[in-house]
N, C-alpha and C. Protein backbone atom coordinates (compact mmCIF):
# COMPACT_ATOMS: atom_id res chain seq x y z
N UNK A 1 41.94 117.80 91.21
CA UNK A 1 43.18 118.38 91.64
C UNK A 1 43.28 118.23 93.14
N UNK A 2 44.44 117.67 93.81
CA UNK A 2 44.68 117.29 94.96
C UNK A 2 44.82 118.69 95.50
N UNK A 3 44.00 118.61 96.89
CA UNK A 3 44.03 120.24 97.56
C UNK A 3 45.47 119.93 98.73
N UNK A 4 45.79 120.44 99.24
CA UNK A 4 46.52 120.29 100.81
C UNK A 4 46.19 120.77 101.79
N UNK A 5 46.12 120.51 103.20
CA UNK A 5 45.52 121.14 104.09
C UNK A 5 46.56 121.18 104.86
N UNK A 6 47.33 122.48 105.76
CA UNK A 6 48.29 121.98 107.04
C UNK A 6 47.55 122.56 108.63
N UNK A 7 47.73 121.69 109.61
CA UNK A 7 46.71 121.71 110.40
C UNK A 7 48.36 121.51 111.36
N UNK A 8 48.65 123.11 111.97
CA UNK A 8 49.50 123.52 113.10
C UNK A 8 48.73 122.95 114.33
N UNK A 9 49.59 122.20 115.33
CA UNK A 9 48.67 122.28 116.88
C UNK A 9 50.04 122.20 117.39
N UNK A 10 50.40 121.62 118.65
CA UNK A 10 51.28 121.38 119.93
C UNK A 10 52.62 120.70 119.35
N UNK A 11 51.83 119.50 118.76
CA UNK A 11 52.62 118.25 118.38
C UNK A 11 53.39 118.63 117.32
N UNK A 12 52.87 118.21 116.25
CA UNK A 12 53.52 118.60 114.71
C UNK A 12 52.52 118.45 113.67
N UNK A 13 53.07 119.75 112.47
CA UNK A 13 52.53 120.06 111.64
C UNK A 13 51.82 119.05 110.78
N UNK A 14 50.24 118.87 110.57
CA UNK A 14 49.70 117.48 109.91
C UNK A 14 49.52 118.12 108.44
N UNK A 15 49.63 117.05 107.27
CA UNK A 15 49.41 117.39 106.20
C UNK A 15 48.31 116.32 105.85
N UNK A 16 47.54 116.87 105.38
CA UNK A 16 46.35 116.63 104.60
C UNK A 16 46.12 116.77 103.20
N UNK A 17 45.46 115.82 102.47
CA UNK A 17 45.48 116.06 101.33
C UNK A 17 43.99 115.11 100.69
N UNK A 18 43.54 116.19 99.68
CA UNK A 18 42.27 115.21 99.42
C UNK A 18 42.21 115.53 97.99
N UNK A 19 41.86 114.35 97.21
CA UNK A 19 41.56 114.61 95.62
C UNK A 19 40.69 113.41 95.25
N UNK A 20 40.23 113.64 93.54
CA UNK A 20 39.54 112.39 93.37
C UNK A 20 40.35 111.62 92.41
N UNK A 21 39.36 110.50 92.02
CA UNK A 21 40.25 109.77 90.85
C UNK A 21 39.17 109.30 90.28
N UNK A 22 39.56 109.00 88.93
CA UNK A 22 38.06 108.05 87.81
C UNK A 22 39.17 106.66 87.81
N UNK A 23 38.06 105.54 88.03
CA UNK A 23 39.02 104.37 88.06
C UNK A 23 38.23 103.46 87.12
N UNK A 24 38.89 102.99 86.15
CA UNK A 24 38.30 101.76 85.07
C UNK A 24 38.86 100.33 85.37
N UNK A 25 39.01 100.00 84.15
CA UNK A 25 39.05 98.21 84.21
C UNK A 25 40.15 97.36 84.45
N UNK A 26 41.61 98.54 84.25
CA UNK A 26 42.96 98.42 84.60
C UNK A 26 43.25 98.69 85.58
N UNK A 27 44.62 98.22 86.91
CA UNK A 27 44.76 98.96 88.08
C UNK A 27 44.82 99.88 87.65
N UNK A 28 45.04 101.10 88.95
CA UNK A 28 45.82 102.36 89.17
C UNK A 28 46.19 102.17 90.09
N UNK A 29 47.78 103.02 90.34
CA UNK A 29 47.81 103.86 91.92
C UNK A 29 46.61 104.59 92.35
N UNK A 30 46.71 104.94 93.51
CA UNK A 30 45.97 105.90 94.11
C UNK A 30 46.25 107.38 93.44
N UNK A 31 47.36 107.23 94.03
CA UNK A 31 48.45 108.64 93.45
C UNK A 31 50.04 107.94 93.24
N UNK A 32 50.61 109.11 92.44
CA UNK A 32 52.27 108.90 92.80
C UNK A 32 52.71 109.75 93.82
N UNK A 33 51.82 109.93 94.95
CA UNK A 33 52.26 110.75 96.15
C UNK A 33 53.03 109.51 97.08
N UNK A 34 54.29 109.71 97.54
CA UNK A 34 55.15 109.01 98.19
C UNK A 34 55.30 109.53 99.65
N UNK A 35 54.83 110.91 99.94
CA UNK A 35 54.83 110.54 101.42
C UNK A 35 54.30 110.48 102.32
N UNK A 36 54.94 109.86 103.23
CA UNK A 36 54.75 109.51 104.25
C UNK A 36 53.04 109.78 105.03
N UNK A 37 52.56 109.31 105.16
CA UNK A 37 51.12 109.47 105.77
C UNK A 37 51.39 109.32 107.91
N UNK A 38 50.48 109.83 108.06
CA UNK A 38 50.26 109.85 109.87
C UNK A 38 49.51 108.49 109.94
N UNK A 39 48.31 108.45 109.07
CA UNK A 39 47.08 107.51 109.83
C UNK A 39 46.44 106.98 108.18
N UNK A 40 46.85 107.57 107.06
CA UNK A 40 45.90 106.60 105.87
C UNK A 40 45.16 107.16 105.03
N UNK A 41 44.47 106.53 104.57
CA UNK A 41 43.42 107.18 103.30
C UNK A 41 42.29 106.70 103.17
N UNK A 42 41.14 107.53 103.29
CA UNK A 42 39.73 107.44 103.55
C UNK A 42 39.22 107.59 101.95
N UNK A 43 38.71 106.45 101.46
CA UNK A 43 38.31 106.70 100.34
C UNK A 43 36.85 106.49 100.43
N UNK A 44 35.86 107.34 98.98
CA UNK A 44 35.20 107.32 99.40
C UNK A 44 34.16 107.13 97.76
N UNK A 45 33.38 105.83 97.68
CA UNK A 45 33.23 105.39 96.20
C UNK A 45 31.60 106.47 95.86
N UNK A 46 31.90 106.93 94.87
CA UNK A 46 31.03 107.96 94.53
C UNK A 46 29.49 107.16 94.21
N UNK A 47 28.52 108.01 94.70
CA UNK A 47 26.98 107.25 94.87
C UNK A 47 26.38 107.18 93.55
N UNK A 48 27.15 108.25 92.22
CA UNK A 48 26.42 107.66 91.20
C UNK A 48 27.34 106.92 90.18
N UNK A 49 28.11 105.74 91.10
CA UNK A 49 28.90 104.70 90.11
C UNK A 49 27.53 103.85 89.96
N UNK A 50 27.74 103.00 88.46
CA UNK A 50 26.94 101.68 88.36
C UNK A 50 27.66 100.62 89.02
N UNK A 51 29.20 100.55 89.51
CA UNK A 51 29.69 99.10 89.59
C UNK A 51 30.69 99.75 90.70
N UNK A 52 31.29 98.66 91.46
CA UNK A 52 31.96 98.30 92.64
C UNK A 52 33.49 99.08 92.22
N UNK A 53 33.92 99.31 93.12
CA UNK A 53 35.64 99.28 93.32
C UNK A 53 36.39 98.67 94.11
N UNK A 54 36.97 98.39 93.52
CA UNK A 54 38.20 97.27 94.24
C UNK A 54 39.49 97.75 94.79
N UNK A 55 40.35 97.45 95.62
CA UNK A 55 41.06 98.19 96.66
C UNK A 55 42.08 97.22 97.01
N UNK A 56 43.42 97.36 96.65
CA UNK A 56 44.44 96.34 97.13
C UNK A 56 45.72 97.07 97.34
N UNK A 57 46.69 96.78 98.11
CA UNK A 57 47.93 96.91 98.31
C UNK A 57 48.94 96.11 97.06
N UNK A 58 48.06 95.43 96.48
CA UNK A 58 49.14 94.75 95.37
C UNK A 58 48.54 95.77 93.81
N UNK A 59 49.60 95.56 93.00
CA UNK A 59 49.07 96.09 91.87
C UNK A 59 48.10 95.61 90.67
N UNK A 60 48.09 93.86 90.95
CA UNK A 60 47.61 93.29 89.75
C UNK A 60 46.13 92.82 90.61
N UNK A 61 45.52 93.75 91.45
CA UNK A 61 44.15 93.81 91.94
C UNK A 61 43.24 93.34 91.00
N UNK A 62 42.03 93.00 91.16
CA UNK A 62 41.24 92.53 90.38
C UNK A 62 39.95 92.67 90.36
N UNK A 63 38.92 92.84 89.67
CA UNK A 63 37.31 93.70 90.20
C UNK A 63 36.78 91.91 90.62
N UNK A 64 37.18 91.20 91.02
CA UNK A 64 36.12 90.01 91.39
C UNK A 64 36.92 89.06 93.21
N UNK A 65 36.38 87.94 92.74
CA UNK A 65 36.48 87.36 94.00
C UNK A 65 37.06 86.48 93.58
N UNK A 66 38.91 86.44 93.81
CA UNK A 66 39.87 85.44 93.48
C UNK A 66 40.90 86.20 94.30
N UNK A 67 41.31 85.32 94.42
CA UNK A 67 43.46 84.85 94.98
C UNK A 67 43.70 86.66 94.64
N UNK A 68 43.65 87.38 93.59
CA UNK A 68 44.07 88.73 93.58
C UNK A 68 42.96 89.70 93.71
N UNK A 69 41.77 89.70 94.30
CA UNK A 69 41.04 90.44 94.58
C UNK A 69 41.72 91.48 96.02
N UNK A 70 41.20 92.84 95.70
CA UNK A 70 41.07 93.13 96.59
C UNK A 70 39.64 93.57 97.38
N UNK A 71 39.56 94.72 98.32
CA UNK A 71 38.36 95.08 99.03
C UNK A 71 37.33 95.84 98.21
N UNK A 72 36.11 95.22 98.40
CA UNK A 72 35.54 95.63 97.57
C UNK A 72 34.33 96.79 98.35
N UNK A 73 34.74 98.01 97.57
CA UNK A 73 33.67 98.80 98.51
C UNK A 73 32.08 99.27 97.26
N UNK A 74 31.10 99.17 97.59
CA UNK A 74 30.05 99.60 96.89
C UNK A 74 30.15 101.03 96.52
N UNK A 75 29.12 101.36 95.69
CA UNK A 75 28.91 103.23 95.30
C UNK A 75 28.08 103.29 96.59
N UNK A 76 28.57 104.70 97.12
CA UNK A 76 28.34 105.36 98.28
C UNK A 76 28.91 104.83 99.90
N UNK A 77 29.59 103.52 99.08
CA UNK A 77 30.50 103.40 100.51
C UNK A 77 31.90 104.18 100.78
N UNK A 78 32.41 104.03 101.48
CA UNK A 78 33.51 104.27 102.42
C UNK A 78 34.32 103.20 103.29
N UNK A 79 36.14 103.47 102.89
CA UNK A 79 36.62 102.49 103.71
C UNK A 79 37.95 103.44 104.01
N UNK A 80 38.37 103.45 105.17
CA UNK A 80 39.68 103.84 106.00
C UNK A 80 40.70 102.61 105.36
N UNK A 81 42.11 102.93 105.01
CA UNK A 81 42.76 101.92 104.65
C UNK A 81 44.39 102.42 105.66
N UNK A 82 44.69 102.12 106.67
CA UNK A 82 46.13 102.76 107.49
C UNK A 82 47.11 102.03 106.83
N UNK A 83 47.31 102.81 105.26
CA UNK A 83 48.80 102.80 105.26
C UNK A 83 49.59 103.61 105.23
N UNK A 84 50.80 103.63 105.22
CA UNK A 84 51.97 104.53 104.91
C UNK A 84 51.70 105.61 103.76
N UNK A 85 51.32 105.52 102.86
CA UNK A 85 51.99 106.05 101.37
C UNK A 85 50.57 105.99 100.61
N UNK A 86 49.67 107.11 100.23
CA UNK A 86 49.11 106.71 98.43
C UNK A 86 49.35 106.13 97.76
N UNK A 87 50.93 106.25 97.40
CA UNK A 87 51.24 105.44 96.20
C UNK A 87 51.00 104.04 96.37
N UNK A 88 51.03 103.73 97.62
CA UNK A 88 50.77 102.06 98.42
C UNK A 88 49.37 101.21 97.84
N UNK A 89 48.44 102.15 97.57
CA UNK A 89 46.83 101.33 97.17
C UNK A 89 47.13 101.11 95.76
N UNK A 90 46.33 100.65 95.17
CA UNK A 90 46.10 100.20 93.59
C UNK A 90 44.35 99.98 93.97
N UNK A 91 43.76 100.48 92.52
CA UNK A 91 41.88 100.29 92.51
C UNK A 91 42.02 99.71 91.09
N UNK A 92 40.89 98.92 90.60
CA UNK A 92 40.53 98.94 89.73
C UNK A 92 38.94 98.74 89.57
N UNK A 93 37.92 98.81 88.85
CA UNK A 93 36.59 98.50 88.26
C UNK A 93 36.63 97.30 87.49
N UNK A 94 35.06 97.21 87.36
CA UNK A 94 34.74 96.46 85.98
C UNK A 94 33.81 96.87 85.55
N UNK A 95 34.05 98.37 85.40
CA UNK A 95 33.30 99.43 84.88
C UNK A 95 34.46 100.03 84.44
N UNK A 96 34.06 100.84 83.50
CA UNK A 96 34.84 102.31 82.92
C UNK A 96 34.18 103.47 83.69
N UNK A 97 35.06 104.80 83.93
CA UNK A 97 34.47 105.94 84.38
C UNK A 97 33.39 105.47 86.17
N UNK A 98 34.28 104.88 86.91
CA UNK A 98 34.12 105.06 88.15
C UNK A 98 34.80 105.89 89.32
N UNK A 99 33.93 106.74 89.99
CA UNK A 99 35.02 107.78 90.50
C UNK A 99 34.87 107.78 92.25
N UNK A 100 36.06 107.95 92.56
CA UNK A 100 36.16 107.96 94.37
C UNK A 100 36.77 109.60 94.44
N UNK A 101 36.72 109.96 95.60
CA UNK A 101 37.47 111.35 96.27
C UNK A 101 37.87 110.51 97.65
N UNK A 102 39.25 110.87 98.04
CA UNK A 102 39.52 111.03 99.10
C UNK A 102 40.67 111.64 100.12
N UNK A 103 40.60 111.47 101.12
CA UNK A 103 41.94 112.23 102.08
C UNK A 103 42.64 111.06 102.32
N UNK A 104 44.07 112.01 102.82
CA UNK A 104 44.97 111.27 103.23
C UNK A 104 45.37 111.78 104.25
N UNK A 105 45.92 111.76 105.45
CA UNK A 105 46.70 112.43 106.48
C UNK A 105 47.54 111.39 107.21
């Protein structure tokens, strides 16, 4: 369950938001969260996956190394991605039952 965080200072009000996801052999979105981000989404691939996750801005991403691959982060890595929007990433595996948590702000 996606938490929210709002973090008041000088400037303007930041929203934060962090949840996980289980990602298998089909894309996903990230989320169907549409707005607007400050700085991106820090994902973060959980240390007891057996297999890789894959990370693209397109939807028909792919768990390997071709023309539709995207970034591939290991279990227990971490990657910053600055886009606009959640809804913007797509993951998929080539595993079933692989899981990430992460923020967005």
């Amino acid at each position: 369950m996606a938490k929210k965080v709002f973090i008041a200072g000088s400037a303007a009000t930041r929203h934060i938001t962090t949840a996980g996801a289980t990602i298998g052999a089909s894309p996903v979105a990230l989320s169907d969260n549409t707005r607007n981000l400050s700085d991106g989404v820090q994902i973060v691939c959980s240390t007891a996956n057996t297999n890789s996750i894959w990370i693209s801005t397109r939807s028909n991403v792919t768990a390997d190394i071709s023309e539709t691959s995207g970034v591939e982060i290991v279990p227990g890595a971490s990657l910053m991605v600055p886009v606009s929007k959640e809804s913007d990433l797509y993951l998929v595996s080539d595993a079933a039952a692989q899981t990430i948590t992460y923020i967005s702000f």
